[in-house]
Protein backbone atom coordinates (compact mmCIF):
# COMPACT_ATOMS: atom_id res chain seq x y z
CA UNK A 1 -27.94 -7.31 19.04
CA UNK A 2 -27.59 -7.42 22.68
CA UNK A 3 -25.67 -4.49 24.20
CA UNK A 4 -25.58 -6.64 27.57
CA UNK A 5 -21.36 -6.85 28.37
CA UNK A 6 -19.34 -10.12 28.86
CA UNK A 7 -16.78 -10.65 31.28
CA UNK A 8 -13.89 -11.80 29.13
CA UNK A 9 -10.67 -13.07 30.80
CA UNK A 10 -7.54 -13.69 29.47
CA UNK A 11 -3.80 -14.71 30.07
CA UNK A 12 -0.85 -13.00 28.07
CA UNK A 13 2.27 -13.32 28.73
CA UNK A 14 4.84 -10.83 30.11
CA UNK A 15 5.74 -9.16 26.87
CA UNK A 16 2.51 -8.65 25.36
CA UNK A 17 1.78 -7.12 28.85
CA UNK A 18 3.78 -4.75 28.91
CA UNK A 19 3.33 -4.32 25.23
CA UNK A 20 -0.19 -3.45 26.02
CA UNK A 21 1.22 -1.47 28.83
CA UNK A 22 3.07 0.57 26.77
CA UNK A 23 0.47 0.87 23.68
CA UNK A 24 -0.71 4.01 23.31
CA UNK A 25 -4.30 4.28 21.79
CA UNK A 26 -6.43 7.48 21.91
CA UNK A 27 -8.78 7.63 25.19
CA UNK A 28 -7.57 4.07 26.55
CA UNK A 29 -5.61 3.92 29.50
CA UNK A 30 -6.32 0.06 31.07
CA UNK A 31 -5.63 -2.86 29.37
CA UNK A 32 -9.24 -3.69 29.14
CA UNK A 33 -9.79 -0.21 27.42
CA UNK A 34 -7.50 -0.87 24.76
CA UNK A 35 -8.29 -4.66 23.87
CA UNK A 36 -11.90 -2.65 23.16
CA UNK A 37 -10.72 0.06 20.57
CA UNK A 38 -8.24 -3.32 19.62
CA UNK A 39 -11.63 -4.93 19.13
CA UNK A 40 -13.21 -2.04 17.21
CA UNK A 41 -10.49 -1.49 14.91
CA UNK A 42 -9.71 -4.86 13.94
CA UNK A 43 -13.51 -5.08 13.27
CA UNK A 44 -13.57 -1.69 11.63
CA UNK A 45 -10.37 -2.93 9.37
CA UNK A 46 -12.62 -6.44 8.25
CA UNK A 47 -15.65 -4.22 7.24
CA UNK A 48 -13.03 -1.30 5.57
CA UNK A 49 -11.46 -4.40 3.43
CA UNK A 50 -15.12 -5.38 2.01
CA UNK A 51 -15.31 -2.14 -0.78
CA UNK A 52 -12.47 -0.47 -2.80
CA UNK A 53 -12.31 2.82 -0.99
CA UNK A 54 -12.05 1.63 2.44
CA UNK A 55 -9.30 -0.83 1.35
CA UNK A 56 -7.45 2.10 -0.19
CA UNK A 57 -8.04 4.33 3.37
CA UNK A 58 -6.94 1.67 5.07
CA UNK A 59 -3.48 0.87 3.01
CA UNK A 60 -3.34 4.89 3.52
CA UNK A 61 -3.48 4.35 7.01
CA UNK A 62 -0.63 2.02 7.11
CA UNK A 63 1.54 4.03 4.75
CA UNK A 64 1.04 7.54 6.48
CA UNK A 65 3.29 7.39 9.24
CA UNK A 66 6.06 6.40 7.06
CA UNK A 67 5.02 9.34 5.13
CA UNK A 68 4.88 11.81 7.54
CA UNK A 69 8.33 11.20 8.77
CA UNK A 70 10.06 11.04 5.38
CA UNK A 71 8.17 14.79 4.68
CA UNK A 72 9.82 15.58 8.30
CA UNK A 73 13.05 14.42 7.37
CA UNK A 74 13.09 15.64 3.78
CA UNK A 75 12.06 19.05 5.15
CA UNK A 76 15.36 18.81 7.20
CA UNK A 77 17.54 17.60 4.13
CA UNK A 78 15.93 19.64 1.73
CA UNK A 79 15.92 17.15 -0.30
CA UNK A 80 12.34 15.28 -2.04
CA UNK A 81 12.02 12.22 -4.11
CA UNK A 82 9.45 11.97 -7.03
CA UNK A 83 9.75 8.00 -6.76
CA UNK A 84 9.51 7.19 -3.36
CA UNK A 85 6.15 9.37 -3.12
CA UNK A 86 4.59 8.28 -6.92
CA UNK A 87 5.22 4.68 -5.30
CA UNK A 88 4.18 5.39 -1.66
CA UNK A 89 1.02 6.81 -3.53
CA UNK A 90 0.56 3.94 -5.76
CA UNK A 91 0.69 0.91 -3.39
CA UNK A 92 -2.31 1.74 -1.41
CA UNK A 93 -4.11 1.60 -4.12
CA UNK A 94 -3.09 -0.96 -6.41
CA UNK A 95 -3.30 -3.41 -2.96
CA UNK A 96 -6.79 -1.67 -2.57
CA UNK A 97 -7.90 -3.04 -5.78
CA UNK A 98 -6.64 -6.42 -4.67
CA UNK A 99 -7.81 -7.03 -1.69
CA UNK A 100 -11.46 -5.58 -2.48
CA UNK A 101 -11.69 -7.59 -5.42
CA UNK A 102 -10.57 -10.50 -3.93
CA UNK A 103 -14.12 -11.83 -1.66
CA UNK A 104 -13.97 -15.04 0.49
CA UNK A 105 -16.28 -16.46 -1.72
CA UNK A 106 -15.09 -18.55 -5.14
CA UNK A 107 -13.96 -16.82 -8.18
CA UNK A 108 -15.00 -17.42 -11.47
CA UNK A 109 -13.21 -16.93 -14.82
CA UNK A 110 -14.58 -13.73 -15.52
CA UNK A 111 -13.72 -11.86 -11.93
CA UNK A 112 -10.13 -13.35 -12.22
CA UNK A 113 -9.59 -11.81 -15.55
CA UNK A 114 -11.39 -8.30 -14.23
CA UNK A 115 -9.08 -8.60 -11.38
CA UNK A 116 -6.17 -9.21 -13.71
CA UNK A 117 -7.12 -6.15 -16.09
CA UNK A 118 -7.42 -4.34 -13.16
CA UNK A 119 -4.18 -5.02 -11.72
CA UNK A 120 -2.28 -4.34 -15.37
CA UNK A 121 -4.10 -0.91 -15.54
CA UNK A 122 -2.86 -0.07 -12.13
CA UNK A 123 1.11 -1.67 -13.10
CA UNK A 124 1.28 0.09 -15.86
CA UNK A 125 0.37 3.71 -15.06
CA UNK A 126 3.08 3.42 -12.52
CA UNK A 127 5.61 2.79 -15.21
CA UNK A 128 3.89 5.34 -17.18
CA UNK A 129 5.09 7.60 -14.40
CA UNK A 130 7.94 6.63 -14.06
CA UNK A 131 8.87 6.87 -17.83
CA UNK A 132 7.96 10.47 -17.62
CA UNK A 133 10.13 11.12 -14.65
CA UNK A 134 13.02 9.39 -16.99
CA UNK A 135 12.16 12.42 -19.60
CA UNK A 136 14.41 14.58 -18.12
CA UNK A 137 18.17 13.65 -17.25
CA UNK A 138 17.76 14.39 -14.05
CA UNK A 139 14.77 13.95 -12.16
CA UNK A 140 13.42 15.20 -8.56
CA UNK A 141 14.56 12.25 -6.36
CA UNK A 142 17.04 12.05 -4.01
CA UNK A 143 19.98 11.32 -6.48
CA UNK A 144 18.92 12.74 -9.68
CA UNK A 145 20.35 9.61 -11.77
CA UNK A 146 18.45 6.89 -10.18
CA UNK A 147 15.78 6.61 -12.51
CA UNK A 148 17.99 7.35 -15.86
CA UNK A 149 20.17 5.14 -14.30
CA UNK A 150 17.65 2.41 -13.85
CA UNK A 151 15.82 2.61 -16.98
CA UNK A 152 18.80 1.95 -19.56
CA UNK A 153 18.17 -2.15 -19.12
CA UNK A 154 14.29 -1.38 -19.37
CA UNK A 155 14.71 0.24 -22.98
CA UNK A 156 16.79 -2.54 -24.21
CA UNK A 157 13.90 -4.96 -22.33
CA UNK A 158 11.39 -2.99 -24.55
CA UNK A 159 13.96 -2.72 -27.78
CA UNK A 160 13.87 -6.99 -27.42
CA UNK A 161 10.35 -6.82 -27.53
CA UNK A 162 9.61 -4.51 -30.26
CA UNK A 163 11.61 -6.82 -32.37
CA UNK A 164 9.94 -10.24 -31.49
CA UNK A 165 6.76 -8.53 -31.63
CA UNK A 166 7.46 -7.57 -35.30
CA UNK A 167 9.20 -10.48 -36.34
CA UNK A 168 5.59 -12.30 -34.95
CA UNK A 169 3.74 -9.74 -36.95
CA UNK A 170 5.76 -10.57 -40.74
């Protein structure tokens, strides 16, 4: 690979000037400075989407700033909410699996249903959670009902199919 630069010229318009005016990205000041970390962390983001755990880093690194100010603000409050984090948690990773199971190339049967299995385990210890937040009648989110109040048309969901499940079994 040749480490010999290109000039590289470009026209943008007014907003995404000052856009890239205003970005602020670590050690980049000019504009051509910051379409080169732009560059390297777009390319850094393709290569991070090939495997499981960069995918996962990378959701992370999408979800953390949200994260950091809901801590901030539920610092202030004094307030926390089981759900919110259990889910903030569990999206990175269940979009992880996803997209690092998902190659360019064609699927076949098999990865489809490994991607499928996958995505059920990863469903299905959320609700797991979940359920054992709605083991208590109040639970630590930001209105203590939310989830008992929220999983009353889920038990009768589950009562329906505990019955057609046995009347399929007789």
């Amino acid at each position: 690979m040749s480490l010999k630069k290109v000039t590289f010229s470009v026209r943008v318009s007014q907003d995404d000037a000052e856009f890239i005016s205003r970005l602020s990205i670590n050690g980049a000041k000019t504009p051509s400075d910051k379409i080169r970390s732009i560059i390297k962390e777009t390319r850094a983001r393709e290569k991070m989407a090939q495997d499981y755990d960069g995918c996962i880093e990378m959701m992370r690194d999408l979800t953390s700033p949200v994260l950091a100010r809901l801590r901030k603000c539920e610092l202030e409050e004094k307030v926390h909410s089981e759900l919110i984090f259990r889910a903030i948690e569990w999206l990175p990773e269940l979009i992880g699996f996803i997209v690092s199971n998902m190659p360019p190339d064609k699927q076949n049967k098999e990865s489809l249903l490994n991607i499928e299995q996958g995505v059920a385990d990863r469903i299905f210890r959320m609700i797991e959670t979940v359920f054992r937040m709605a083991t208590t009648k109040q639970c630590r989110c930001y209105d203590p009902d939310v989830i008992s109040e929220k999983i009353d048309p889920v038990l009768e969901l589950l009562r329906v199919v505990e019955i057609v499940r046995n009347q399929e079994q007789e």
